[in-house]
C-alpha atoms as a PDB file:
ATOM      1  CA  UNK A   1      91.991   7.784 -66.858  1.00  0.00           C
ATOM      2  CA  UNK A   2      89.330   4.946 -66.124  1.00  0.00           C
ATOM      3  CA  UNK A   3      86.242   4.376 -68.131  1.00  0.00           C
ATOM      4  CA  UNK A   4      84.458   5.272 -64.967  1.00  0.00           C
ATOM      5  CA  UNK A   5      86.432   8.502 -64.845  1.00  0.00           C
ATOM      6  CA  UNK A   6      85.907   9.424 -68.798  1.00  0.00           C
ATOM      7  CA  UNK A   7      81.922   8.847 -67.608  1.00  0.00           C
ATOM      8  CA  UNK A   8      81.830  10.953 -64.667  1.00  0.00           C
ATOM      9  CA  UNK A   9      83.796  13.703 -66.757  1.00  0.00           C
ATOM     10  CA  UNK A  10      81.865  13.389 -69.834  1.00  0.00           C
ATOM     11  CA  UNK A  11      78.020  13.405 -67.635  1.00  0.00           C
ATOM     12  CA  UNK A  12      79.755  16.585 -65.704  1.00  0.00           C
ATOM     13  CA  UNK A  13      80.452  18.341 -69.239  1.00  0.00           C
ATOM     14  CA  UNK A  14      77.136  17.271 -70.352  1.00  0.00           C
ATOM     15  CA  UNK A  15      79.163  15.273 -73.473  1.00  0.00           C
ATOM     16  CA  UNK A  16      77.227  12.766 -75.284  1.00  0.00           C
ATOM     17  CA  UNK A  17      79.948  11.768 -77.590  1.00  0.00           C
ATOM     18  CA  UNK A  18      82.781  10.937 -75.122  1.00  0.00           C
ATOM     19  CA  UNK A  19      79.502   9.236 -72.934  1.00  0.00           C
ATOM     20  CA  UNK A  20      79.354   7.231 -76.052  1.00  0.00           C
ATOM     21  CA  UNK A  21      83.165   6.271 -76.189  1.00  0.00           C
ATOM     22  CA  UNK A  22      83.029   5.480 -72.194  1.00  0.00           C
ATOM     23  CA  UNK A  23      80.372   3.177 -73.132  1.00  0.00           C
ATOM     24  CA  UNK A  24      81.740   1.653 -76.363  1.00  0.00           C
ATOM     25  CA  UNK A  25      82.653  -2.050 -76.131  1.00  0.00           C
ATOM     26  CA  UNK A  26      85.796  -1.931 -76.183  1.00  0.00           C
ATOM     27  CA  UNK A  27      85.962   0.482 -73.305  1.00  0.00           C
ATOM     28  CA  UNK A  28      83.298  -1.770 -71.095  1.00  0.00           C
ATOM     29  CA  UNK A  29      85.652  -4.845 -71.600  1.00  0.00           C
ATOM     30  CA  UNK A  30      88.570  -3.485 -71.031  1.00  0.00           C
ATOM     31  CA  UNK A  31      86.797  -1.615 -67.548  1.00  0.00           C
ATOM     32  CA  UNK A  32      85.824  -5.032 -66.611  1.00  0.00           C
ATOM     33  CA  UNK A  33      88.793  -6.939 -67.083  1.00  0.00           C
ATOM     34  CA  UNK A  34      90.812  -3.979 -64.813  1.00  0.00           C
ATOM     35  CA  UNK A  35      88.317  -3.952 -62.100  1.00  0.00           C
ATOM     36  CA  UNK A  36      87.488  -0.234 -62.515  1.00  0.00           C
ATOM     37  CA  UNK A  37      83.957  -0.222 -60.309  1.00  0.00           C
ATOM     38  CA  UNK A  38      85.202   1.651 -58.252  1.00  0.00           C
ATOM     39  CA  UNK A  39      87.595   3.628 -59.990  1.00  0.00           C
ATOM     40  CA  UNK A  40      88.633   6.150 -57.044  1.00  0.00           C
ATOM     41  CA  UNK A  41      90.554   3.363 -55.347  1.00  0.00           C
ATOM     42  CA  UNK A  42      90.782   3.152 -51.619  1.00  0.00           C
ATOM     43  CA  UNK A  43      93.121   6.099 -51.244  1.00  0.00           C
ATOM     44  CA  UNK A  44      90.926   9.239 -51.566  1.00  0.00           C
ATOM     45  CA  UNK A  45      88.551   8.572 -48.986  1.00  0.00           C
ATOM     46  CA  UNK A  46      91.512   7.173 -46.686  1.00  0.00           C
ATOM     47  CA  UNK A  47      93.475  10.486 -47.255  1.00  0.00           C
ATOM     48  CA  UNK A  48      90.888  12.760 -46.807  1.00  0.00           C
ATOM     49  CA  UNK A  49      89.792  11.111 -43.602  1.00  0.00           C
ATOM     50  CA  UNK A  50      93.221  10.821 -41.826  1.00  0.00           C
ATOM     51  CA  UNK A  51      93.931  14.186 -43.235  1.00  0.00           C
ATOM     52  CA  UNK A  52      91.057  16.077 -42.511  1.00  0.00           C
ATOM     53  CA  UNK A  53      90.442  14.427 -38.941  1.00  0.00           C
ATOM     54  CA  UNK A  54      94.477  15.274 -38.303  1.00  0.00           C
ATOM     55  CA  UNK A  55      94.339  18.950 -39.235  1.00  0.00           C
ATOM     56  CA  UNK A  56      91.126  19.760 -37.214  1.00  0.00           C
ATOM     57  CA  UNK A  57      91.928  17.554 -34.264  1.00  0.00           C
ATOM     58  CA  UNK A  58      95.104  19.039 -34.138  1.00  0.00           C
ATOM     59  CA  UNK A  59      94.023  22.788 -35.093  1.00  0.00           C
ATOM     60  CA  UNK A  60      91.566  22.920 -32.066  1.00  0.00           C
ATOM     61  CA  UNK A  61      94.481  21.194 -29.752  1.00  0.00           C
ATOM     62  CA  UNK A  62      96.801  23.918 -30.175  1.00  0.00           C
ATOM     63  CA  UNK A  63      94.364  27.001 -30.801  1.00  0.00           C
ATOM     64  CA  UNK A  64      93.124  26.113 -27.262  1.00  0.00           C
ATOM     65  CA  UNK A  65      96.072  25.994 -26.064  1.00  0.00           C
ATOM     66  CA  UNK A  66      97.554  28.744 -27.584  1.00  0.00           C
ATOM     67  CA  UNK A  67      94.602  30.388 -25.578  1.00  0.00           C
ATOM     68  CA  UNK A  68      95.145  29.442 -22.685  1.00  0.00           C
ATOM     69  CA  UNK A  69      99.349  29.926 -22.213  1.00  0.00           C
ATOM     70  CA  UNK A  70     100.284  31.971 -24.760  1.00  0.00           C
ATOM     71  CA  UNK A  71     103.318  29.687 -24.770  1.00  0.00           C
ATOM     72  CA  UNK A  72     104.880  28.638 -28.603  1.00  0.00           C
ATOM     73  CA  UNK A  73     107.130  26.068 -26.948  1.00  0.00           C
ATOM     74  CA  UNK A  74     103.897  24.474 -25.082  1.00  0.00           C
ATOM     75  CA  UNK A  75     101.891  24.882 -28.416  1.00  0.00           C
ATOM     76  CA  UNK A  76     104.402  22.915 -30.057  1.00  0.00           C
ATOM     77  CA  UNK A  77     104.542  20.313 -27.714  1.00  0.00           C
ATOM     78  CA  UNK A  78     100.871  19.944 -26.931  1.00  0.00           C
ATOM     79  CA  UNK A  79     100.619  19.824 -30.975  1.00  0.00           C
ATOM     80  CA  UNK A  80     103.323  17.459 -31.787  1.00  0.00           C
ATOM     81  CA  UNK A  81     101.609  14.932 -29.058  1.00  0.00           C
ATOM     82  CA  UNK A  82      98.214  15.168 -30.099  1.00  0.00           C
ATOM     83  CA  UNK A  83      99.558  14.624 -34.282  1.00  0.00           C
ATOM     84  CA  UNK A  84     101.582  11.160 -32.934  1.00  0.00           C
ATOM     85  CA  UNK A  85      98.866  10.334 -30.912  1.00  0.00           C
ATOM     86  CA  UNK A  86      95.927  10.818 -33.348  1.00  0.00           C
ATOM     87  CA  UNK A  87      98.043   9.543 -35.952  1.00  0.00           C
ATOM     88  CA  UNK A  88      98.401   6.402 -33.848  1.00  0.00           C
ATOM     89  CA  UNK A  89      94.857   6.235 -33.096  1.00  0.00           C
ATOM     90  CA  UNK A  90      93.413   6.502 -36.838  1.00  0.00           C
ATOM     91  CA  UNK A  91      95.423   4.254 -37.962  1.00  0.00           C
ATOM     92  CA  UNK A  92      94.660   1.339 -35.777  1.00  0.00           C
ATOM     93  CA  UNK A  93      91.209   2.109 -35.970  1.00  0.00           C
ATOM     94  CA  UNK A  94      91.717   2.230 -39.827  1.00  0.00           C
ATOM     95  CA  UNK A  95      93.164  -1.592 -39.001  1.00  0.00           C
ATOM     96  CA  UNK A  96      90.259  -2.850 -36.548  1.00  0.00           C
ATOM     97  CA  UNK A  97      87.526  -1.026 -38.400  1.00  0.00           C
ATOM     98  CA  UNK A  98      88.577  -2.800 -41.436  1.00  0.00           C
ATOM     99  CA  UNK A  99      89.099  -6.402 -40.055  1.00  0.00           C
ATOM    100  CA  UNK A 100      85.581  -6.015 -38.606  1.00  0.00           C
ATOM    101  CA  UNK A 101      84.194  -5.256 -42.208  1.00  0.00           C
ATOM    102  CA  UNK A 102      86.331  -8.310 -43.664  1.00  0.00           C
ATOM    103  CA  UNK A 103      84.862 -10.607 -40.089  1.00  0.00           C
ATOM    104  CA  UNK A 104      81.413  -9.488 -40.590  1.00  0.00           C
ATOM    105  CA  UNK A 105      81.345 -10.025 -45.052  1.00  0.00           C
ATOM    106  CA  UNK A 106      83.078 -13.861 -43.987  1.00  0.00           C
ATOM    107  CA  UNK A 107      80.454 -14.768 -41.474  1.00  0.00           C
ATOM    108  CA  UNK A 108      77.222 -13.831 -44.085  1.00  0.00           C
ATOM    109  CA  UNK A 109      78.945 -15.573 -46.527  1.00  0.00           C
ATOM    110  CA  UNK A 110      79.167 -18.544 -45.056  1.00  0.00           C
ATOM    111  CA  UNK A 111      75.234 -18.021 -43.558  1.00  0.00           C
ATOM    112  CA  UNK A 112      74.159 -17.702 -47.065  1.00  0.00           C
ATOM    113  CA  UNK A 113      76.332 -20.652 -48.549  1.00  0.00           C
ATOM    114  CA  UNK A 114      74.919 -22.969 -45.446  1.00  0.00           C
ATOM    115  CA  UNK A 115      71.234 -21.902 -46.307  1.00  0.00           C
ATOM    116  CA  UNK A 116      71.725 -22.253 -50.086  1.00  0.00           C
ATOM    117  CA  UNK A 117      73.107 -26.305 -49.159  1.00  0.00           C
ATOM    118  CA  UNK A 118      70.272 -26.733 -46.733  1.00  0.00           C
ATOM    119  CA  UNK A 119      67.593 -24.928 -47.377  1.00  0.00           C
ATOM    120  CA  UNK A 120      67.497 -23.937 -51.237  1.00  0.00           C
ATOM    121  CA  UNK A 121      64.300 -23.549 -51.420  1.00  0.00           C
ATOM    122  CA  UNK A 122      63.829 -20.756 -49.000  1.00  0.00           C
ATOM    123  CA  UNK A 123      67.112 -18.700 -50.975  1.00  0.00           C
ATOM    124  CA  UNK A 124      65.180 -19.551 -54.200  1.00  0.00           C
ATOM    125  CA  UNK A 125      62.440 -17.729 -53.240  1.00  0.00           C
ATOM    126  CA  UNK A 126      64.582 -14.474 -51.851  1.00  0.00           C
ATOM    127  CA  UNK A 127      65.894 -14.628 -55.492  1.00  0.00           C
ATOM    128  CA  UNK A 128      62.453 -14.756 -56.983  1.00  0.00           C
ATOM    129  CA  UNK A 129      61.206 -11.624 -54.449  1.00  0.00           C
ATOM    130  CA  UNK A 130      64.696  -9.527 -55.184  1.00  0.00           C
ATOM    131  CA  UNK A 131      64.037  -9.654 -58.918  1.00  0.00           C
ATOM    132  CA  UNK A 132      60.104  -9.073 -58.684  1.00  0.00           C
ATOM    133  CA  UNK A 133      60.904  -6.310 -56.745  1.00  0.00           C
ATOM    134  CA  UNK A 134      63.020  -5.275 -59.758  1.00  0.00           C
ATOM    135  CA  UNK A 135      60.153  -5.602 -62.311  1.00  0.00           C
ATOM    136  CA  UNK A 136      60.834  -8.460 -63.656  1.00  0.00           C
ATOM    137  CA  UNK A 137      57.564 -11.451 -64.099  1.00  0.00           C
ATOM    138  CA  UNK A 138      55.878 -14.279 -65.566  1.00  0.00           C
ATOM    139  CA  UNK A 139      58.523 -15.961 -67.967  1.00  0.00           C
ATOM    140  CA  UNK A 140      61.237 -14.026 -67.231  1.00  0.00           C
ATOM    141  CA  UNK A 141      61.299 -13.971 -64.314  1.00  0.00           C
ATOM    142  CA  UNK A 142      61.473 -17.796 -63.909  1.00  0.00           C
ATOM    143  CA  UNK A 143      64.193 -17.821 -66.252  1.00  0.00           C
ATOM    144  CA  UNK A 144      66.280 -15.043 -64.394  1.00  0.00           C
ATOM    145  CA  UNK A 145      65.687 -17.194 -60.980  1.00  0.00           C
ATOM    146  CA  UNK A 146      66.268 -20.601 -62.868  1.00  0.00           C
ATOM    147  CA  UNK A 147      69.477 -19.003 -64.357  1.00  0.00           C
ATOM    148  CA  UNK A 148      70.946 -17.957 -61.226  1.00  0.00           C
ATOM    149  CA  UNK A 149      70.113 -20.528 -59.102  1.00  0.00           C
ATOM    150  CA  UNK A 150      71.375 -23.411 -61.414  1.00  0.00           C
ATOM    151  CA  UNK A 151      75.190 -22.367 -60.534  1.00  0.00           C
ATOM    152  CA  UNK A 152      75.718 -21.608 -56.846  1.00  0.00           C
ATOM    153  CA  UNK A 153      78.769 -19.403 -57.249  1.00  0.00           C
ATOM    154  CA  UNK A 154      76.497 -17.087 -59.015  1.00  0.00           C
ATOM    155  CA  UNK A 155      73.665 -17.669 -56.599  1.00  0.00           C
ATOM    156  CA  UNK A 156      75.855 -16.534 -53.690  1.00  0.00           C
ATOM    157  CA  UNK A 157      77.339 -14.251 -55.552  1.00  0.00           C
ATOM    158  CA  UNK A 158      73.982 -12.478 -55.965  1.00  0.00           C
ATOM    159  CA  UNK A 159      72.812 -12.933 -52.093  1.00  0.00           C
ATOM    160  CA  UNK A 160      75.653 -11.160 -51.056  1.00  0.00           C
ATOM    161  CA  UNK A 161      76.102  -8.439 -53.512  1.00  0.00           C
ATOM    162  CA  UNK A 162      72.217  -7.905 -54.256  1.00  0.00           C
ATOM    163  CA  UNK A 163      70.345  -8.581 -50.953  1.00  0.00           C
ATOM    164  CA  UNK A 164      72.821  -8.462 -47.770  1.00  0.00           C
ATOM    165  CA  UNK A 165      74.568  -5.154 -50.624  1.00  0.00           C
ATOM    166  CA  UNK A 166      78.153  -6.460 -49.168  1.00  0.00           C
ATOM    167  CA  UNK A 167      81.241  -6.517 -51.769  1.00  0.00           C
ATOM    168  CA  UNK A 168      84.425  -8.803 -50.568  1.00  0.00           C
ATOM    169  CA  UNK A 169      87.165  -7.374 -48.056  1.00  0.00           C
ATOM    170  CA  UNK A 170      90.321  -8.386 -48.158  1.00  0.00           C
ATOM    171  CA  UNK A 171      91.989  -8.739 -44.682  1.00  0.00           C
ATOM    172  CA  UNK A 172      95.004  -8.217 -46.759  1.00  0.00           C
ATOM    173  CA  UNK A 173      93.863  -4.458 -47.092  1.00  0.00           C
ATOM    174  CA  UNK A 174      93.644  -3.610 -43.399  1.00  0.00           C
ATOM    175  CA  UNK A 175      97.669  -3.221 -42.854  1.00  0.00           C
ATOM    176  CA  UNK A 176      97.782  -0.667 -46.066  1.00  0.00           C
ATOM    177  CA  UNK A 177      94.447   0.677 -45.372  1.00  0.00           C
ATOM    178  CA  UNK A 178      95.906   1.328 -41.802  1.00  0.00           C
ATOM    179  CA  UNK A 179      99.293   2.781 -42.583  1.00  0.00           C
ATOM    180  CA  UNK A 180      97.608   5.152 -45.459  1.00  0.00           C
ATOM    181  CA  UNK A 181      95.090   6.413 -42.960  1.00  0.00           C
ATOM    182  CA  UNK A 182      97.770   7.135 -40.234  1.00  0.00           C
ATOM    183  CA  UNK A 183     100.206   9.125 -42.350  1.00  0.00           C
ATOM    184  CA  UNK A 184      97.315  11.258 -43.894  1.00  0.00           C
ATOM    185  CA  UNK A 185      96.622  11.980 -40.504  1.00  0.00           C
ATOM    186  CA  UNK A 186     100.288  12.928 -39.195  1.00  0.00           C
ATOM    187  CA  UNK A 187     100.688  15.060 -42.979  1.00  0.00           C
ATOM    188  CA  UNK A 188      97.422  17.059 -41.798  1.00  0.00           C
ATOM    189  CA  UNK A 189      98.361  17.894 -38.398  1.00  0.00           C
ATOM    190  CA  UNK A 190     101.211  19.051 -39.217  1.00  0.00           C
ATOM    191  CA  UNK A 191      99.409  21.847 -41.702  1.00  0.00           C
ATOM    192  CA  UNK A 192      98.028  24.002 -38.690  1.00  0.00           C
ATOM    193  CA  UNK A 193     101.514  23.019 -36.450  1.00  0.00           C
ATOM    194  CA  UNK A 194     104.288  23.982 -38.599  1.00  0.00           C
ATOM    195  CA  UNK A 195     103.689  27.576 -38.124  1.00  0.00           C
ATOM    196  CA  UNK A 196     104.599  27.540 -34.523  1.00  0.00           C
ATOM    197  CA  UNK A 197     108.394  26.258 -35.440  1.00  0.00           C
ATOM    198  CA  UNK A 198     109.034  29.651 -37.311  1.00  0.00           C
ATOM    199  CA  UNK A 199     106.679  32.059 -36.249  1.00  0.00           C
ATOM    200  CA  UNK A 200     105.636  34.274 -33.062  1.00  0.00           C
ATOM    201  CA  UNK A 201     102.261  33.389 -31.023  1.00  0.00           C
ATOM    202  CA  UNK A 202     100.022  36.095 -32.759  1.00  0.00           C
ATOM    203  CA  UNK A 203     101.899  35.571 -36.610  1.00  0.00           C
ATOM    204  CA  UNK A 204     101.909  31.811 -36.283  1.00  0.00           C
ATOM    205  CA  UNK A 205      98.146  31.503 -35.317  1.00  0.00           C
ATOM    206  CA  UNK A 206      97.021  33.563 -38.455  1.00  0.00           C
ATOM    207  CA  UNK A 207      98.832  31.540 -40.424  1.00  0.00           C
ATOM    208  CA  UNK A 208      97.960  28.349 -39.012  1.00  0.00           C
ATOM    209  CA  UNK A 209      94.419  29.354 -39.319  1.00  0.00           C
ATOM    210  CA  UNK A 210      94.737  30.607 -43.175  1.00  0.00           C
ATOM    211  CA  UNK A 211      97.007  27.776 -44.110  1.00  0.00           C
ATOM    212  CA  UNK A 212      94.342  25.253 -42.665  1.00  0.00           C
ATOM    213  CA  UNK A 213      91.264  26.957 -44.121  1.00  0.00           C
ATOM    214  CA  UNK A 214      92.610  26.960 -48.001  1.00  0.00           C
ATOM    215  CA  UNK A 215      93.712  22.967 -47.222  1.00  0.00           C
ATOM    216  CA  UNK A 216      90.119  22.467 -45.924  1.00  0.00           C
ATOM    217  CA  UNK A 217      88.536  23.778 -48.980  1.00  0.00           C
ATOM    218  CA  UNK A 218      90.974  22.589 -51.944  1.00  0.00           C
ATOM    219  CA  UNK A 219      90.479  19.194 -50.164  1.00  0.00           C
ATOM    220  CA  UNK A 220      86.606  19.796 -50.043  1.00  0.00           C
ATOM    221  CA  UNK A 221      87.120  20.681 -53.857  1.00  0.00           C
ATOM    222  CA  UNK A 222      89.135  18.328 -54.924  1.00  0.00           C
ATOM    223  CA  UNK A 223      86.738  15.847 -53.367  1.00  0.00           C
ATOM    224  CA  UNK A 224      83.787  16.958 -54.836  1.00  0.00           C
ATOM    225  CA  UNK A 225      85.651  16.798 -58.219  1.00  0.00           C
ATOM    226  CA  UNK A 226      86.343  13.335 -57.550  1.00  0.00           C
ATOM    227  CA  UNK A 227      83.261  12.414 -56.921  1.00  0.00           C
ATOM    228  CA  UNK A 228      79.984  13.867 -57.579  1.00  0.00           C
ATOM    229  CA  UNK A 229      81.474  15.745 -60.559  1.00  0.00           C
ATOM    230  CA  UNK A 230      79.842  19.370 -59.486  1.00  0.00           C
ATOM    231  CA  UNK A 231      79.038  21.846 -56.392  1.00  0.00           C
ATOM    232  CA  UNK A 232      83.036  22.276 -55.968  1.00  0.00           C
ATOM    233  CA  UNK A 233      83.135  25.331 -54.448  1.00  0.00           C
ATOM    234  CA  UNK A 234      80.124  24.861 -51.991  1.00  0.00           C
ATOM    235  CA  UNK A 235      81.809  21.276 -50.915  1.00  0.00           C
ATOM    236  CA  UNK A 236      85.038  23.037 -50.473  1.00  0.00           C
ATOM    237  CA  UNK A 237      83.319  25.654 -48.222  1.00  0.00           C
ATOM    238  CA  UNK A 238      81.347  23.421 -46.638  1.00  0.00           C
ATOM    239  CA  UNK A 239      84.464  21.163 -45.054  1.00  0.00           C
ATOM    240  CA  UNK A 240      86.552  24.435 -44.845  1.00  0.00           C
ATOM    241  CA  UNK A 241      83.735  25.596 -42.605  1.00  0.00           C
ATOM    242  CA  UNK A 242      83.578  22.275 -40.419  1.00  0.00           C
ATOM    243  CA  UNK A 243      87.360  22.469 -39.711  1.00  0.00           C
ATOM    244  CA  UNK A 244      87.336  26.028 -38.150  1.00  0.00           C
ATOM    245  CA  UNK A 245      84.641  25.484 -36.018  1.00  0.00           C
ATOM    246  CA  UNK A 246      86.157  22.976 -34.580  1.00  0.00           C
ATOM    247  CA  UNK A 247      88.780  25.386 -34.257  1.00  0.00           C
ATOM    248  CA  UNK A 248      86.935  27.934 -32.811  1.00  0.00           C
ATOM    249  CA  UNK A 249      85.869  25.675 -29.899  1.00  0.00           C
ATOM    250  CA  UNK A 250      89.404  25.232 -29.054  1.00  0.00           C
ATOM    251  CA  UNK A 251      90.401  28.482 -28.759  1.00  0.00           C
ATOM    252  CA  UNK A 252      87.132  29.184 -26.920  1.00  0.00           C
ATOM    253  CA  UNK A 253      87.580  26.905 -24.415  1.00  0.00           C
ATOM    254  CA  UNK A 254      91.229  27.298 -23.981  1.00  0.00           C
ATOM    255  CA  UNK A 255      90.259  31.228 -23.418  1.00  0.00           C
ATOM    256  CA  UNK A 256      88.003  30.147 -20.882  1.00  0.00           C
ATOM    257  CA  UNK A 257      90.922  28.316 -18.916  1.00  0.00           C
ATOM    258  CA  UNK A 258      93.428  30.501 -19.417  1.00  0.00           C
ATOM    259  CA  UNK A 259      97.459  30.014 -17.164  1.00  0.00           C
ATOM    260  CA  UNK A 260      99.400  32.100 -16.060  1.00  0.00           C
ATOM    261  CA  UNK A 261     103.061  32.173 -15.813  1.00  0.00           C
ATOM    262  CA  UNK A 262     103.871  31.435 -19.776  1.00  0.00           C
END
């Protein structure tokens, strides 16, 4: 467990001694020199939106078309095309999506370090309005500015993470980012779809629809632990809730278009 973790756990149990060992010194160093700011990684939120987006997308697909032939062998195909395709999809715009974010962080950093070289005066004086607006004045303040300014990694450092509020992107991270998004996505729609394989029409649509409903709202749960620390079962309803009525569209408009002959 992180020291970000032990914090989040400790402020959700109300616990002011293990808030105290999360913020011992030992504990802050050793956070710092592991890069724990953001201790949930890139993976949750990557997982949970391939997943989620898979299983819904998917869900409504086949519902709706389960509606409208009655057919498991065209349910399974219509499924299995829209989980490849959206899988597909997510992932490369996983890919673009984050090679945009890693473009648009490289081209402010280099505005910022071109205005700092030729026009330091100017960024000396966003420093000076960023930290007043903070509080800080008189003395301290012109030592905080001085401070800052006197080493330009820190200066640009600060414009980037304090005014423009971008961190660094790796373009490195857009290949893994892509290929974690795109197999969360396939995993989910296969949740509502794997019913079909083994199941009549009628059984295999209750169970598609249970099975996706109790993913929907251990995922909502499990995010909500993972995160804000509280409201778990009302953000586990509340995404469980999303999901099936996107669902219910499906079904509603493949009713409306209903073929015969399957």
């Amino acid at each position: 467990m992180t020291r970000i973790d032990m914090a989040r756990k400790a402020y959700a149990e109300k616990n002011l001694e293990e808030v105290q060992k999360a913020h011992s010194q030992q504990a802050i160093e050793h956070g710092h020199s592991h890069k724990e700011g953001h201790s949930i990684g890139f993976t949750l939120p990557e997982i949970i939106l391939g997943g989620q987006d898979g299983l819904v997308n998917v869900l409504g697909v086949i519902l709706g078309v389960a509606a409208a032939t009655g057919s498991n062998h065209i349910v399974i195909v219509a499924g299995l095309a829209a989980a490849f395709a959206e899988s597909i999809s997510m992932g490369a715009v996983a890919y673009t999506s984050k090679i945009a974010e890693a473009d648009y962080y490289q081209s402010e950093y280099e505005r910022e370090k071109w205005e700092i070289d030729h026009y330091p005066e100017g960024e000396t004086a966003e420093i000076r309005h960023l930290y007043a607006a903070y509080g800080f004045e008189g003395e301290t303040l012109d030592t905080i500015v001085k401070t800052i300014t006197s080493k330009k990694e820190i200066w640009l450092k600060v414009m980037m993470e304090q005014e423009l509020k971008l961190e660094p992107i790796e373009r490195k991270e857009a290949i893994p980012f892509a290929f974690i998004v795109g197999i969360s996505a396939i995993i989910g729609s296969f949740i509502p779809l794997t019913a079909y394989f083994f199941l009549p029409m009628k059984e295999g649509t209750m169970v598609s629809l249970v099975v996706s409903a109790v993913t929907l709202f251990v995922v909502g749960f499990y995010k909500a632990k993972k995160t804000i620390g509280r409201n778990f079962i009302k953000q586990g309803i509340e995404m469980m809730v999303i999901g099936m009525v996107s669902a219910i569209v499906g079904y509603f408009i493949g009713s409306l278009f209903q073929v015969k002959g399957f």
